[in-house]
N, C-alpha and C. Protein backbone atom coordinates (compact mmCIF):
# COMPACT_ATOMS: atom_id res chain seq x y z
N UNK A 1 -36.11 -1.92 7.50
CA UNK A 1 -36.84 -2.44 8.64
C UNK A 1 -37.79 -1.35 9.10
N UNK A 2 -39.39 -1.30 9.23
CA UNK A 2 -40.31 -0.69 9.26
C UNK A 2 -40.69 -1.32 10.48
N UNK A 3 -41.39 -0.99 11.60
CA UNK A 3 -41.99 -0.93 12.67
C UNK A 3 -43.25 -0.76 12.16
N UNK A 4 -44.29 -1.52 12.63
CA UNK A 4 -45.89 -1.24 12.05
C UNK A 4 -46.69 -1.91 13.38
N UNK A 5 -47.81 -1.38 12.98
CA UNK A 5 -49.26 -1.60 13.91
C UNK A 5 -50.47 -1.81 12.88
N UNK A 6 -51.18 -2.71 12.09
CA UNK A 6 -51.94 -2.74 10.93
C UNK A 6 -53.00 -2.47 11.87
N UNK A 7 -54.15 -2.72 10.58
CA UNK A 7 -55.47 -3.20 11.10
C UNK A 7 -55.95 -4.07 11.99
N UNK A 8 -55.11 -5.13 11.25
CA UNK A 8 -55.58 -7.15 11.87
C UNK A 8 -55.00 -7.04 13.50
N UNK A 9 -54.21 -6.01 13.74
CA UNK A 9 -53.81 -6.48 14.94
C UNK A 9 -52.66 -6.53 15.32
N UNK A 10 -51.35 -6.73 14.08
CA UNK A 10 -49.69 -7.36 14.39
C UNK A 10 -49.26 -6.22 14.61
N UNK A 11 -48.31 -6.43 15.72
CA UNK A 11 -47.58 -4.92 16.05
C UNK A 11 -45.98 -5.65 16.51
N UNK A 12 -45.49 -5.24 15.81
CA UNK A 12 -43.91 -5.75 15.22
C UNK A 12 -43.33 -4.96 13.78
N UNK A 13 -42.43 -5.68 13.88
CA UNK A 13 -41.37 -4.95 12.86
C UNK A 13 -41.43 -5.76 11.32
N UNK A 14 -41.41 -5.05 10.43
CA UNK A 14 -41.07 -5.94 8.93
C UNK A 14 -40.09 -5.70 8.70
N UNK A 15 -39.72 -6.47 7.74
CA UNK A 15 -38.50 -6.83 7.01
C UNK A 15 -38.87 -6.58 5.66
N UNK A 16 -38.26 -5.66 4.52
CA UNK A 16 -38.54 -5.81 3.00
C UNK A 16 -37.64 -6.08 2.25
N UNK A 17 -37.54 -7.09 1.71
CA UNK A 17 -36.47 -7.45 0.59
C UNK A 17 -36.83 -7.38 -0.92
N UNK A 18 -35.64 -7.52 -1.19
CA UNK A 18 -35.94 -8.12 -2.83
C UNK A 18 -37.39 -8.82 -3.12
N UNK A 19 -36.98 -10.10 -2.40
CA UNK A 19 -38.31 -11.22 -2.76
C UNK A 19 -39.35 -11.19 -2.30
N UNK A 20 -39.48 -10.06 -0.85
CA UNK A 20 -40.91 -10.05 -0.27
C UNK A 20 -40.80 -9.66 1.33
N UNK A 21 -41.43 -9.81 1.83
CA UNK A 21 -41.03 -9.16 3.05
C UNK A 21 -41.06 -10.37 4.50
N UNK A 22 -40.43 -9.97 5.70
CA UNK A 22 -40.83 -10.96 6.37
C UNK A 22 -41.31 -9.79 7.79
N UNK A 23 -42.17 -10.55 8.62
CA UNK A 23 -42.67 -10.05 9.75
C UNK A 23 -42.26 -10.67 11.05
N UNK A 24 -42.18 -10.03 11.64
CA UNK A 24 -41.68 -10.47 13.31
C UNK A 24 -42.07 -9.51 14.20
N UNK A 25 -43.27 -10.21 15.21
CA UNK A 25 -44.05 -9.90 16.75
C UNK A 25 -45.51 -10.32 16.56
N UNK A 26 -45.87 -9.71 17.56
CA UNK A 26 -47.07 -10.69 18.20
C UNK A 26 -48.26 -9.81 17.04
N UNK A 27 -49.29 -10.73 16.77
CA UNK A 27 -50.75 -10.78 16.29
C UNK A 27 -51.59 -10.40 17.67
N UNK A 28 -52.47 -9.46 17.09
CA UNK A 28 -53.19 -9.22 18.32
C UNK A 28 -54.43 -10.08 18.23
N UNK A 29 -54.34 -10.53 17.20
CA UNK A 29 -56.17 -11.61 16.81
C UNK A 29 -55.32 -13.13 17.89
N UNK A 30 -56.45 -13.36 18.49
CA UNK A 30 -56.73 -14.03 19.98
C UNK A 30 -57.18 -15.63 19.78
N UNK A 31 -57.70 -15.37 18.05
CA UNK A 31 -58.79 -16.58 17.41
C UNK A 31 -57.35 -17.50 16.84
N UNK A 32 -57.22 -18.76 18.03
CA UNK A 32 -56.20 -19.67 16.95
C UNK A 32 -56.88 -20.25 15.97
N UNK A 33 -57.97 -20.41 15.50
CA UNK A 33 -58.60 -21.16 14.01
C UNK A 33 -58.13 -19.99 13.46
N UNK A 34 -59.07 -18.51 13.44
CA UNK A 34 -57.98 -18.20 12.32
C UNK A 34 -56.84 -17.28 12.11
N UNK A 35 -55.47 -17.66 13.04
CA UNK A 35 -54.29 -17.42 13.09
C UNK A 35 -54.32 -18.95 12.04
N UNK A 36 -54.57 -20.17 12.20
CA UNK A 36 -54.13 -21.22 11.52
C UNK A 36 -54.89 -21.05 9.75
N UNK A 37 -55.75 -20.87 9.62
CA UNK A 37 -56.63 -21.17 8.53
C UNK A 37 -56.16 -19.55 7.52
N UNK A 38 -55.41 -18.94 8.57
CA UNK A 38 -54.26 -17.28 8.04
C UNK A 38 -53.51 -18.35 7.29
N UNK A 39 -52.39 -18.45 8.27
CA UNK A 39 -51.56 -19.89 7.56
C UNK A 39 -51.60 -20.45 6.56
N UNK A 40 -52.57 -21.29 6.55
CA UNK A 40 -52.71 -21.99 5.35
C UNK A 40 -52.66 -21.24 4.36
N UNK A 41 -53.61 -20.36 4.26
CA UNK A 41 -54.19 -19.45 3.07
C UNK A 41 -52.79 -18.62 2.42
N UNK A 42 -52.06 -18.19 3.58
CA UNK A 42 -50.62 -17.91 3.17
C UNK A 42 -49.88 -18.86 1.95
N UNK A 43 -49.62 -20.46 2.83
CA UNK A 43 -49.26 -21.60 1.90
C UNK A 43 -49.38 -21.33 0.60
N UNK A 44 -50.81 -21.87 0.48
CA UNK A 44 -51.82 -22.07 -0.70
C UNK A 44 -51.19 -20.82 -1.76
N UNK A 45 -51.55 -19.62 -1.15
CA UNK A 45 -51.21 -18.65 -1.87
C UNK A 45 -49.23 -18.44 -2.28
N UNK A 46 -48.90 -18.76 -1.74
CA UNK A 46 -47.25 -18.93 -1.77
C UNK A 46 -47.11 -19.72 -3.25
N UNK A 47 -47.61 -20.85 -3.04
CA UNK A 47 -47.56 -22.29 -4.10
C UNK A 47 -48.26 -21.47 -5.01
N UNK A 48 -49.01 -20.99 -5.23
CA UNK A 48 -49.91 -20.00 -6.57
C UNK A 48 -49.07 -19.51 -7.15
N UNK A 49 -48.34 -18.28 -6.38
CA UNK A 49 -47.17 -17.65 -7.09
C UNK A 49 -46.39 -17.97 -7.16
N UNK A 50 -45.34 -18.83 -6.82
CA UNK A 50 -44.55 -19.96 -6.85
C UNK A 50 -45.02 -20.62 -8.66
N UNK A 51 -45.52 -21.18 -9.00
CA UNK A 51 -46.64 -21.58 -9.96
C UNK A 51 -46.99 -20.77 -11.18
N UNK A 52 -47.05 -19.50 -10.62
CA UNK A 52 -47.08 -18.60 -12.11
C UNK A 52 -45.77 -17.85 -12.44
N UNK A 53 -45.04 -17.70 -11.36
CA UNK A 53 -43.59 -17.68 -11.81
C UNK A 53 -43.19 -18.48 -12.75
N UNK A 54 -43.34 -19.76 -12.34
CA UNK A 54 -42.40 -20.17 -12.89
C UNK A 54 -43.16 -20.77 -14.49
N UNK A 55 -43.99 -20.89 -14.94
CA UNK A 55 -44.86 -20.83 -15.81
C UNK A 55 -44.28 -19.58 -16.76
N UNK A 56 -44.25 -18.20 -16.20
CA UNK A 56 -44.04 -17.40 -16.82
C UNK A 56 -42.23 -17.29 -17.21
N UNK A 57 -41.66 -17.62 -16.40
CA UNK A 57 -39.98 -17.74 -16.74
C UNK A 57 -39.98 -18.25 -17.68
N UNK A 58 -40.35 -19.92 -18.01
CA UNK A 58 -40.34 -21.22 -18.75
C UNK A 58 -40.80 -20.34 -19.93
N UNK A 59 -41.80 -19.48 -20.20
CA UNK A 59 -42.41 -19.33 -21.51
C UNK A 59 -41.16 -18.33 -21.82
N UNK A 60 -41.07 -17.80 -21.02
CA UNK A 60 -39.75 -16.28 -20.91
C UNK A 60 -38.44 -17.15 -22.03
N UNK A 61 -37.82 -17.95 -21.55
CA UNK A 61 -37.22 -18.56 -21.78
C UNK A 61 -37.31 -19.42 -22.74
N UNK A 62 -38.46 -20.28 -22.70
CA UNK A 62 -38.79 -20.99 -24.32
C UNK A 62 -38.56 -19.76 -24.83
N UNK A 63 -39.27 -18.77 -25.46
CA UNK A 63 -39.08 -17.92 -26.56
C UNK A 63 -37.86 -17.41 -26.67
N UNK A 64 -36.58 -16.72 -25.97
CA UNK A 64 -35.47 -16.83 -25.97
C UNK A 64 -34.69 -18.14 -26.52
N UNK A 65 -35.12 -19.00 -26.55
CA UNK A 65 -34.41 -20.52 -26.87
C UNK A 65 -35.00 -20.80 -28.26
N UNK A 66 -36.03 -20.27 -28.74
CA UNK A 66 -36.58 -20.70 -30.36
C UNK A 66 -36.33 -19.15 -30.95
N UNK A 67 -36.55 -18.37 -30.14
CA UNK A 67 -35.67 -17.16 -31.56
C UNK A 67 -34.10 -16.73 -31.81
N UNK A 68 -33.75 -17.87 -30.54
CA UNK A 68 -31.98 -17.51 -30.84
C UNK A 68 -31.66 -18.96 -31.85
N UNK A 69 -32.36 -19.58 -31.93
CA UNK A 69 -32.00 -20.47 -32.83
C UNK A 69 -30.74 -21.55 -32.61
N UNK A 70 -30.32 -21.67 -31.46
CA UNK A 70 -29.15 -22.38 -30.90
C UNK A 70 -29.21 -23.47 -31.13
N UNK A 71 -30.04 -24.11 -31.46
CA UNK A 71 -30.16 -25.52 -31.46
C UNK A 71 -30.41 -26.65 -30.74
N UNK A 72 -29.53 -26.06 -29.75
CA UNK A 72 -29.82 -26.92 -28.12
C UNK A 72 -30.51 -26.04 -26.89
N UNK A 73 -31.33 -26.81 -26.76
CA UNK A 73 -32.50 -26.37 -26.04
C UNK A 73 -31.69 -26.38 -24.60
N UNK A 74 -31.72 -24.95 -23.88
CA UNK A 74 -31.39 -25.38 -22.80
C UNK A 74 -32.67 -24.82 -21.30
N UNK A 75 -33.57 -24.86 -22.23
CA UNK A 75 -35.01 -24.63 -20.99
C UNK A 75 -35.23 -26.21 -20.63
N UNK A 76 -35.12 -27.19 -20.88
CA UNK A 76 -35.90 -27.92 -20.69
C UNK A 76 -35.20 -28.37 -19.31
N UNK A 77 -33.45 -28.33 -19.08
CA UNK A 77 -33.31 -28.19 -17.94
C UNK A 77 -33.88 -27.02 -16.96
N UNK A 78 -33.99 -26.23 -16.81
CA UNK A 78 -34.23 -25.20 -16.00
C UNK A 78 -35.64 -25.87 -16.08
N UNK A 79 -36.52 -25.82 -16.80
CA UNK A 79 -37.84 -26.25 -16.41
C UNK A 79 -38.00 -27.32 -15.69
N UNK A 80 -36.88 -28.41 -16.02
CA UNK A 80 -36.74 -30.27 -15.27
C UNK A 80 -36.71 -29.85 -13.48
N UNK A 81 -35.58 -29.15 -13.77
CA UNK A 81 -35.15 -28.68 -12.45
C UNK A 81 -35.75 -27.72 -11.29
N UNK A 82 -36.52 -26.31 -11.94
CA UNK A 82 -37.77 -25.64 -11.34
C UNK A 82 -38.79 -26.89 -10.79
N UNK A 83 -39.20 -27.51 -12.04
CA UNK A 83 -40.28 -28.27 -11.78
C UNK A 83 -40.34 -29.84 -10.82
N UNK A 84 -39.14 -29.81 -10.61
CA UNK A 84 -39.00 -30.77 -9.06
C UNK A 84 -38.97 -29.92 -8.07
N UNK A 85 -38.84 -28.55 -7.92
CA UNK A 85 -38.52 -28.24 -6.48
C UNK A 85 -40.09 -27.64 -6.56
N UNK A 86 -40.84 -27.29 -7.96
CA UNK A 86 -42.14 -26.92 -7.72
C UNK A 86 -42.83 -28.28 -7.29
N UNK A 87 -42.91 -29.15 -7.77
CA UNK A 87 -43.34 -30.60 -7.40
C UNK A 87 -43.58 -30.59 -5.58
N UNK A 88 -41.76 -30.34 -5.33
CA UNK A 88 -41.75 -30.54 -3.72
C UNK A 88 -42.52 -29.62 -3.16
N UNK A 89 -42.41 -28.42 -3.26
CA UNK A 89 -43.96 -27.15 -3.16
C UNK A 89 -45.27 -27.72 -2.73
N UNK A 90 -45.49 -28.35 -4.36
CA UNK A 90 -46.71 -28.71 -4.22
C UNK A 90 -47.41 -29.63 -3.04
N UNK A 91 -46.35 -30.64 -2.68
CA UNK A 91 -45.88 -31.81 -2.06
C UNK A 91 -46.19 -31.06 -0.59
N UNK A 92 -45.80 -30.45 -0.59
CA UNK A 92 -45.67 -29.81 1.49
C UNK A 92 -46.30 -28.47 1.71
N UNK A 93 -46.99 -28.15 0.50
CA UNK A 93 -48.47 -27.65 0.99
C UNK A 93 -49.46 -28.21 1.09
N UNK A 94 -50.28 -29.24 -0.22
CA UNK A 94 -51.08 -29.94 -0.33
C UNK A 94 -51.34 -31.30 0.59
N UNK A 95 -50.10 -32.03 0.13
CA UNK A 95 -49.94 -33.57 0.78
C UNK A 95 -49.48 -33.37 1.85
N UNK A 96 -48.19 -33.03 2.37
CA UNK A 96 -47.46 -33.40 4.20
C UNK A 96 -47.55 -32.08 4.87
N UNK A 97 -48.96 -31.40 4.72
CA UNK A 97 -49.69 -30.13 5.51
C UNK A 97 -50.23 -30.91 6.79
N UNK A 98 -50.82 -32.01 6.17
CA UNK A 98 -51.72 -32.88 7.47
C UNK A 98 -50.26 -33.83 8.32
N UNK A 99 -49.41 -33.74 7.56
CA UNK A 99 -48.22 -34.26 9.24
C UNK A 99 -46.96 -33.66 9.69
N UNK A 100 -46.96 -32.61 8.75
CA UNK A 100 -46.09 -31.59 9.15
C UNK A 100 -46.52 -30.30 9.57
N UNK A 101 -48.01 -29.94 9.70
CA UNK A 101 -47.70 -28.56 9.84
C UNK A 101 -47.80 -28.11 11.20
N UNK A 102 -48.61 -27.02 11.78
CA UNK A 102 -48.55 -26.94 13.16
C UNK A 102 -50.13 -27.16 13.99
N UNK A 103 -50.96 -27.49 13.38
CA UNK A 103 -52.05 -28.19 13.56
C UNK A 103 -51.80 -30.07 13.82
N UNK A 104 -50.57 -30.30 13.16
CA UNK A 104 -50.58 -31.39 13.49
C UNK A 104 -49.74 -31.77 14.79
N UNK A 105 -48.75 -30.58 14.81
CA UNK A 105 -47.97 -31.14 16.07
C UNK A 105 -48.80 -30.66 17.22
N UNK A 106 -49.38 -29.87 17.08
CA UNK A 106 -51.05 -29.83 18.21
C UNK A 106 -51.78 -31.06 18.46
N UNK A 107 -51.79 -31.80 17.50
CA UNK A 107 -52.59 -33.19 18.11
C UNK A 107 -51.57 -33.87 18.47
N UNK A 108 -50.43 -33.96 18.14
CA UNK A 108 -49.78 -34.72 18.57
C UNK A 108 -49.11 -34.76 20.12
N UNK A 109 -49.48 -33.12 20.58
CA UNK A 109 -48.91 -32.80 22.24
C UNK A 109 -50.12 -33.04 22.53
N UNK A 110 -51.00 -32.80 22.02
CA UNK A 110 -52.49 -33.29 22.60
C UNK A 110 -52.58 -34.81 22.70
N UNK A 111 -51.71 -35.55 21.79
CA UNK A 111 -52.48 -36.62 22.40
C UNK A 111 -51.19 -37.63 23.43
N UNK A 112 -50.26 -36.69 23.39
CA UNK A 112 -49.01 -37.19 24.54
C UNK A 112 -50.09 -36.90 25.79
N UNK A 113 -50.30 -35.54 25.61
CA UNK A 113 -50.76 -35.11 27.24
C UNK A 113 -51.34 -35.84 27.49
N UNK A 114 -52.92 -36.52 26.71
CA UNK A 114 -53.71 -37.26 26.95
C UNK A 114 -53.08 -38.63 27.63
N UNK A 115 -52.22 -39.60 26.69
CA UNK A 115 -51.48 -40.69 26.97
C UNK A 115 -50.61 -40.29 28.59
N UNK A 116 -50.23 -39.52 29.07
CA UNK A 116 -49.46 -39.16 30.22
C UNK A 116 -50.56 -38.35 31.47
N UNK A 117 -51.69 -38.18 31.00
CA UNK A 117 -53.18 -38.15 32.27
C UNK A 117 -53.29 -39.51 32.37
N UNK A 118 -53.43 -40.37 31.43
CA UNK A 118 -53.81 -41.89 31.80
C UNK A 118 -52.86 -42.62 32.72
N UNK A 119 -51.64 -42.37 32.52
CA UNK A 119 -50.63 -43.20 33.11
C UNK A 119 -50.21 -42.53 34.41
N UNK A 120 -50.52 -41.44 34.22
CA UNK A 120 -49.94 -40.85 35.40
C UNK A 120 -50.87 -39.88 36.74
């Protein structure tokens, strides 16, 4: 656990693991477009490497599976199986970004508030 102050602004603590690191405290950038359009680009980029991982395992593994000569292929599960949860990846960055993410639950208090000025 590292304590930091970058460039961009975040002054909080990281986290470094095995798989990558995580961050916790405040951003000093003020601009919510791009704290959000940060976000995304995060996503996008997540699903990339997400994507060549597993691309690169699968080949990792095909070649382990044709020079051991076993007979029974056992990548094609691990690939069946990677490649639905990459699917779902793909699925909730690309496709259910526009009703799940946090741009959307912004219109959606936006448009309560709106509906509850009218009525009330």
């Amino acid at each position: 656990m590292t304590t930091i102050q970058d460039d961009e602004g975040f002054e909080g603590i990281e986290f470094e693991t095995p798989v990558g690191s995580f961050r916790a405290g405040r951003s000093g950038e003020a601009d919510a477009d791009y704290q959000s359009a940060r976000r995304r680009v995060r996503r996008v980029f997540g699903f990339y490497r997400h994507a060549a991982t597993y691309v690169t395992v699968i080949l990792v593994l095909l070649a382990i599976d044709l020079l051991s000569n076993a007979g029974d292929f056992f990548v094609q599960w691990v690939a069946l199986v990677w490649g639905i949860i990459l699917a779902i990846h793909f699925l909730n960055v690309f496709a259910f970004d526009v009703f799940l993410s946090r741009d959307a639950e912004r219109r959606m208090i936006d448009r309560e508030l709106r509906k509850r000025s009218r009525s009330g």
